[in-house]
PDB file of N, CA and C in Angstrom:
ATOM      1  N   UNK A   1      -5.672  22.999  -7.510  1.00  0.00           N
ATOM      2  CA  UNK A   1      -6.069  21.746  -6.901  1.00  0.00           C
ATOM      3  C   UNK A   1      -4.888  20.783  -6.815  1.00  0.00           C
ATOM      4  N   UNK A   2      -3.805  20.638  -7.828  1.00  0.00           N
ATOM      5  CA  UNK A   2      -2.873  19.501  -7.951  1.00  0.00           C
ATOM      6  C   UNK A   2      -1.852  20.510  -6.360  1.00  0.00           C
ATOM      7  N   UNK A   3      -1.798  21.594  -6.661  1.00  0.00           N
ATOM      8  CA  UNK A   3      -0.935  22.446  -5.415  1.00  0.00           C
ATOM      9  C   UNK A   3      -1.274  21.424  -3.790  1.00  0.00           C
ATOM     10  N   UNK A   4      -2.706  21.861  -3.471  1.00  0.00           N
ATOM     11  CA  UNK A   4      -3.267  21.455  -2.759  1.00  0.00           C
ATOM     12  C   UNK A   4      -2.425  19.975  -2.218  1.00  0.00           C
ATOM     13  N   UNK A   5      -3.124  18.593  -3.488  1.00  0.00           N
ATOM     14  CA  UNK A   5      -2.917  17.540  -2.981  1.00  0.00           C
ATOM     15  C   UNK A   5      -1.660  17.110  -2.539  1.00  0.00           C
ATOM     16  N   UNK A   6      -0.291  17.645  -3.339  1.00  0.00           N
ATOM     17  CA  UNK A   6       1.042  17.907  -3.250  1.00  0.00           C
ATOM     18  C   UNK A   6       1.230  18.463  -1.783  1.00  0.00           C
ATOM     19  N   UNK A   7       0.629  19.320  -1.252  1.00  0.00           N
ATOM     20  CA  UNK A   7       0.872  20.044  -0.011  1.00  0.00           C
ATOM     21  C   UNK A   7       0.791  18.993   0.892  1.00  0.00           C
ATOM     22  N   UNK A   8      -0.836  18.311   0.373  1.00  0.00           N
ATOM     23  CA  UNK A   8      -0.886  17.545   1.482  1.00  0.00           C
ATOM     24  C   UNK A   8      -0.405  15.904   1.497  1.00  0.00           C
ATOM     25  N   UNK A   9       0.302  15.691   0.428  1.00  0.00           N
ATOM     26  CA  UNK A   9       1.477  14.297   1.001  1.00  0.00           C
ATOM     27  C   UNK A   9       2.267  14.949   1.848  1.00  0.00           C
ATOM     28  N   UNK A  10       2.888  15.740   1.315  1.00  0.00           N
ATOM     29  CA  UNK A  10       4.017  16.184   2.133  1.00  0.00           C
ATOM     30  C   UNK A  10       3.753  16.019   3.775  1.00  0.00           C
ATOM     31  N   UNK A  11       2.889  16.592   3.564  1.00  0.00           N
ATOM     32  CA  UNK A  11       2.603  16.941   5.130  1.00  0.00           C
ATOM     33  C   UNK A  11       2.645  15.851   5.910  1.00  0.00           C
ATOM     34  N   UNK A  12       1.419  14.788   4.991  1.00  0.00           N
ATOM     35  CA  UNK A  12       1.486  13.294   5.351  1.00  0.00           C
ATOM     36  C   UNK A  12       2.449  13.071   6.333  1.00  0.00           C
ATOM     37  N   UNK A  13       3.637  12.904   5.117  1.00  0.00           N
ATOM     38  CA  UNK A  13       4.808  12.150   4.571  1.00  0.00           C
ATOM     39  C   UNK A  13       5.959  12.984   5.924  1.00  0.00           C
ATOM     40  N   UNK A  14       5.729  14.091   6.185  1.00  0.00           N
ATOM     41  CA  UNK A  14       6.815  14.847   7.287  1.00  0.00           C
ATOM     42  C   UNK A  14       5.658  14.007   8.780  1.00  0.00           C
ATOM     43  N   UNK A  15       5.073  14.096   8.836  1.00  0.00           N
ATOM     44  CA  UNK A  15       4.296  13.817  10.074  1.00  0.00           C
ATOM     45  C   UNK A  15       4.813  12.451  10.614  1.00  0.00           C
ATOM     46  N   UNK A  16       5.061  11.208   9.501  1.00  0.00           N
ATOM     47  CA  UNK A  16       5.256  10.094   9.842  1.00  0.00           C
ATOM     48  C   UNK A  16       6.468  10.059  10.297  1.00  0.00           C
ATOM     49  N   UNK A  17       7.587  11.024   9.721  1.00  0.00           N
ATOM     50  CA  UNK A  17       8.878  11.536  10.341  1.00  0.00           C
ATOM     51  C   UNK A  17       9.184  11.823  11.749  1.00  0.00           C
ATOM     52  N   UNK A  18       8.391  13.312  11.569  1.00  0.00           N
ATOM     53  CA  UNK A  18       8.347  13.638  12.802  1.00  0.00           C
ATOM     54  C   UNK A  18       8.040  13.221  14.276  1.00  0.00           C
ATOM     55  N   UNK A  19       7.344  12.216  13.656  1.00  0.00           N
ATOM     56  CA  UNK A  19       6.434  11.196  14.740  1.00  0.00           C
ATOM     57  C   UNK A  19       7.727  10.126  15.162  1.00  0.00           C
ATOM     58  N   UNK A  20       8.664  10.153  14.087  1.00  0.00           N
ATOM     59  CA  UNK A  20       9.299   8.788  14.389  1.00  0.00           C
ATOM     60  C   UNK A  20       9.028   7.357  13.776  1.00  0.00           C
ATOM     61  N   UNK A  21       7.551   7.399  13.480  1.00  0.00           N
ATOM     62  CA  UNK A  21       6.974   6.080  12.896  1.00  0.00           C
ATOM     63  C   UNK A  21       7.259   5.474  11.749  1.00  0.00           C
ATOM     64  N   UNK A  22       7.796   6.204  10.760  1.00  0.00           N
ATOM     65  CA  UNK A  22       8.708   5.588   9.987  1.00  0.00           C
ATOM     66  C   UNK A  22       9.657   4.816  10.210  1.00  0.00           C
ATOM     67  N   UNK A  23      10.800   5.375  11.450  1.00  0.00           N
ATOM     68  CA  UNK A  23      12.037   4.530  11.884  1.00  0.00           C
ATOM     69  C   UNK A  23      11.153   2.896  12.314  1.00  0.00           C
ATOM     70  N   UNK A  24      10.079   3.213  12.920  1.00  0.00           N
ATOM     71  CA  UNK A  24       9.345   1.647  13.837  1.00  0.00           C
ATOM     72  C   UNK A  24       9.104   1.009  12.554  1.00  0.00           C
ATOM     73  N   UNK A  25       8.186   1.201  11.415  1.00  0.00           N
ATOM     74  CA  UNK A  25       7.805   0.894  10.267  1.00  0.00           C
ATOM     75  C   UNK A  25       8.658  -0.052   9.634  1.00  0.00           C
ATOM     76  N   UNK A  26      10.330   0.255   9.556  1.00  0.00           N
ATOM     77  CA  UNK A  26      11.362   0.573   8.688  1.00  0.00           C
ATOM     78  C   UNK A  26      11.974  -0.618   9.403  1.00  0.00           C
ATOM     79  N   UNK A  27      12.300  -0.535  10.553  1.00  0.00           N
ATOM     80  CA  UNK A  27      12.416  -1.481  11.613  1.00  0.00           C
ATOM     81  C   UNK A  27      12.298  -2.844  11.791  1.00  0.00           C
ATOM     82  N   UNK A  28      10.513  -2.864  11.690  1.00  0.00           N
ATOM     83  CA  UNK A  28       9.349  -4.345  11.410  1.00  0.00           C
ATOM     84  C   UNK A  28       9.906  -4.906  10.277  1.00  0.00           C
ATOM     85  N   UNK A  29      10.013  -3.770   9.320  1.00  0.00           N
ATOM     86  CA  UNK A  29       9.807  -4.599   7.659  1.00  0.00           C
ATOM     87  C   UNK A  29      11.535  -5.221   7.965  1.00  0.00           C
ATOM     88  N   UNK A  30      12.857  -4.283   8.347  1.00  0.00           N
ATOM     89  CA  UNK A  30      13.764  -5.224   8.047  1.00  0.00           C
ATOM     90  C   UNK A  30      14.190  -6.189   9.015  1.00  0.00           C
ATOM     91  N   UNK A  31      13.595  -6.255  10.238  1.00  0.00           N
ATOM     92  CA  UNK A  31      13.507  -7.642  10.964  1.00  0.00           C
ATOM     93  C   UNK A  31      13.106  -8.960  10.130  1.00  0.00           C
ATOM     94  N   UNK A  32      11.430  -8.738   9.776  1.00  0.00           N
ATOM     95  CA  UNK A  32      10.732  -9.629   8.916  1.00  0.00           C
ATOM     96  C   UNK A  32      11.424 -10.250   7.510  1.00  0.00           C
ATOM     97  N   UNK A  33      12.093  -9.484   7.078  1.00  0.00           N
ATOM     98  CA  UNK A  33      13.174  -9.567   5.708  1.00  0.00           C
ATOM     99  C   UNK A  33      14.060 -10.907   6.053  1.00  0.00           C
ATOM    100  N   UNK A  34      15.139 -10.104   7.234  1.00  0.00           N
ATOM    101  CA  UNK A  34      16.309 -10.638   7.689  1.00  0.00           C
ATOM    102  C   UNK A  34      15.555 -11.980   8.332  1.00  0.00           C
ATOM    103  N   UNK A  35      14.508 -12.624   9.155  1.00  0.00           N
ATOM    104  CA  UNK A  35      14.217 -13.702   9.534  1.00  0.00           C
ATOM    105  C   UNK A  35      13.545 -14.503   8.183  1.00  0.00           C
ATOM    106  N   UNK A  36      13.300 -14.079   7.271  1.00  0.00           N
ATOM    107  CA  UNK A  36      12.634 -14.688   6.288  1.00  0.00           C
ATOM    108  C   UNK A  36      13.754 -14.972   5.327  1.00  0.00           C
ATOM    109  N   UNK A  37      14.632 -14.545   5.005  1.00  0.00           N
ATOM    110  CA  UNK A  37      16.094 -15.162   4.399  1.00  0.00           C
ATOM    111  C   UNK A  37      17.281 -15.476   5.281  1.00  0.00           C
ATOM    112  N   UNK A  38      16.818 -15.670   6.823  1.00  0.00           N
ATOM    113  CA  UNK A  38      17.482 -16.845   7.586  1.00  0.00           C
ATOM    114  C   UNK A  38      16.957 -18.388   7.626  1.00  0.00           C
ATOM    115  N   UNK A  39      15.661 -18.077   7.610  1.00  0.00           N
ATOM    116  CA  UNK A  39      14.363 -19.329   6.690  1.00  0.00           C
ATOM    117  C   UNK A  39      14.801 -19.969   5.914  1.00  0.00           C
ATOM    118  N   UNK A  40      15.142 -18.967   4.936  1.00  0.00           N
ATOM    119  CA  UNK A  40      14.951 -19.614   3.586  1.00  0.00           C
ATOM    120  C   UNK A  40      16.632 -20.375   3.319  1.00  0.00           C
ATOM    121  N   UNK A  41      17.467 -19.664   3.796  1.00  0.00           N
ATOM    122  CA  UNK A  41      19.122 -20.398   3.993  1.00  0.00           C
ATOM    123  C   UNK A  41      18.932 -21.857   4.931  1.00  0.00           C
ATOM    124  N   UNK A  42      18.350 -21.514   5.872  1.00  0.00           N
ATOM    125  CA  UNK A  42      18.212 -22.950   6.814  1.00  0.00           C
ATOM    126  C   UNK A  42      17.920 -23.939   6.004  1.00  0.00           C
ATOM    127  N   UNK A  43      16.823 -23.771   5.677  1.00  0.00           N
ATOM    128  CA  UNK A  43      16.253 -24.934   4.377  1.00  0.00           C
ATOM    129  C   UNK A  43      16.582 -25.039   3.478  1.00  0.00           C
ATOM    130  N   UNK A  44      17.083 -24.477   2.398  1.00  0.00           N
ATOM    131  CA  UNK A  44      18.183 -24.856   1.605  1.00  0.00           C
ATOM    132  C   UNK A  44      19.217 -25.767   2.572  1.00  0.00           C
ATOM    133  N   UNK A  45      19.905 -25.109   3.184  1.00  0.00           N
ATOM    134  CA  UNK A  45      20.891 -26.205   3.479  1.00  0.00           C
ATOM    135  C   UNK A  45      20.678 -28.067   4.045  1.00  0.00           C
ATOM    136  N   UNK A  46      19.166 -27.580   4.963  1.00  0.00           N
ATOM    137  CA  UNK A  46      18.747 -28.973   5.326  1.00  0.00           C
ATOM    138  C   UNK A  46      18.436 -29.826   3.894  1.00  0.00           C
ATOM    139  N   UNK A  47      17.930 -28.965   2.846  1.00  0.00           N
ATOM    140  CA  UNK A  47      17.624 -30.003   1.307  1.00  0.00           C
ATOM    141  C   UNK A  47      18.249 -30.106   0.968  1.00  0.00           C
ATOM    142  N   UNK A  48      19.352 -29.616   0.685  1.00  0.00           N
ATOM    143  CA  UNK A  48      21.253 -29.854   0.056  1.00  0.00           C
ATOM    144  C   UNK A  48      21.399 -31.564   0.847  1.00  0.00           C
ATOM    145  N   UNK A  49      21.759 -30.985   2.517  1.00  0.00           N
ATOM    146  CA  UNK A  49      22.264 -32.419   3.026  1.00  0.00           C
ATOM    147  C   UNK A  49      21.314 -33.265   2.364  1.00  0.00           C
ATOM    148  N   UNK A  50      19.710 -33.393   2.629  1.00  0.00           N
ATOM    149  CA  UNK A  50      19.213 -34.791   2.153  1.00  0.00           C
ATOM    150  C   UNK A  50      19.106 -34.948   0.713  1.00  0.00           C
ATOM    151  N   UNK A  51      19.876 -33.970   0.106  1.00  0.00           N
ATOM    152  CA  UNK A  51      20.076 -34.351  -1.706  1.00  0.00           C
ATOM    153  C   UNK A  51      21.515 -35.268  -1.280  1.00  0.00           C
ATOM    154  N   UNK A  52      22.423 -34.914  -0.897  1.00  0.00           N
ATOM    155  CA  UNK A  52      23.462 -35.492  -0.517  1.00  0.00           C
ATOM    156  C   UNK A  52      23.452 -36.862  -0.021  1.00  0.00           C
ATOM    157  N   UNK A  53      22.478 -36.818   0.873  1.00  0.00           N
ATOM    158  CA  UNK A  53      22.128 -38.259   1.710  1.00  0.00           C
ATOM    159  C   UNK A  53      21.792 -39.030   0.464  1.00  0.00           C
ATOM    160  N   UNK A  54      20.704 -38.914  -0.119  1.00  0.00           N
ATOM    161  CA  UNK A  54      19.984 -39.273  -1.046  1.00  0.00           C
ATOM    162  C   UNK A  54      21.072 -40.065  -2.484  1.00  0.00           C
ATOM    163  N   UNK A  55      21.952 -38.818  -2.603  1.00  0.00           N
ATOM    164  CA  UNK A  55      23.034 -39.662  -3.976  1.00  0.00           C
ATOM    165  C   UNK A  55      23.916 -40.670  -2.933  1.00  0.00           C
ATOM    166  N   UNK A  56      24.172 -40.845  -1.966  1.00  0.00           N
ATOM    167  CA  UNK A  56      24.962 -41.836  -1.117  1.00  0.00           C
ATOM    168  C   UNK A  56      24.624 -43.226  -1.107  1.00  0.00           C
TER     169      UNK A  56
END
């Protein structure tokens, strides 16, 4: 039975390959990453300047 379930990730797991849909998957997530710690740098820097403004 453990043979079995083992067989069948794999299989899963090659299908999403084969398909390609991993690369699209893989893709989404590091777009979403990379715009979400361009976010998060923007704003930091806009709260820096008005900490700056702020001790002036």
């Amino acid at each position: 039975m453990f043979q079995l379930l083992q067989a069948k990730v794999v299989e899963n797991s090659s299908i999403m390959v084969q398909q390609g849909k991993i690369y699209i998957v893989m893709s989404v997530v590091t777009i979403i990453l990379v715009g979400l710690f361009i976010y998060v740098a923007t704003v930091d820097k806009k709260i820096a300047a008005l900490e700056n403004n702020a001790k002036d």
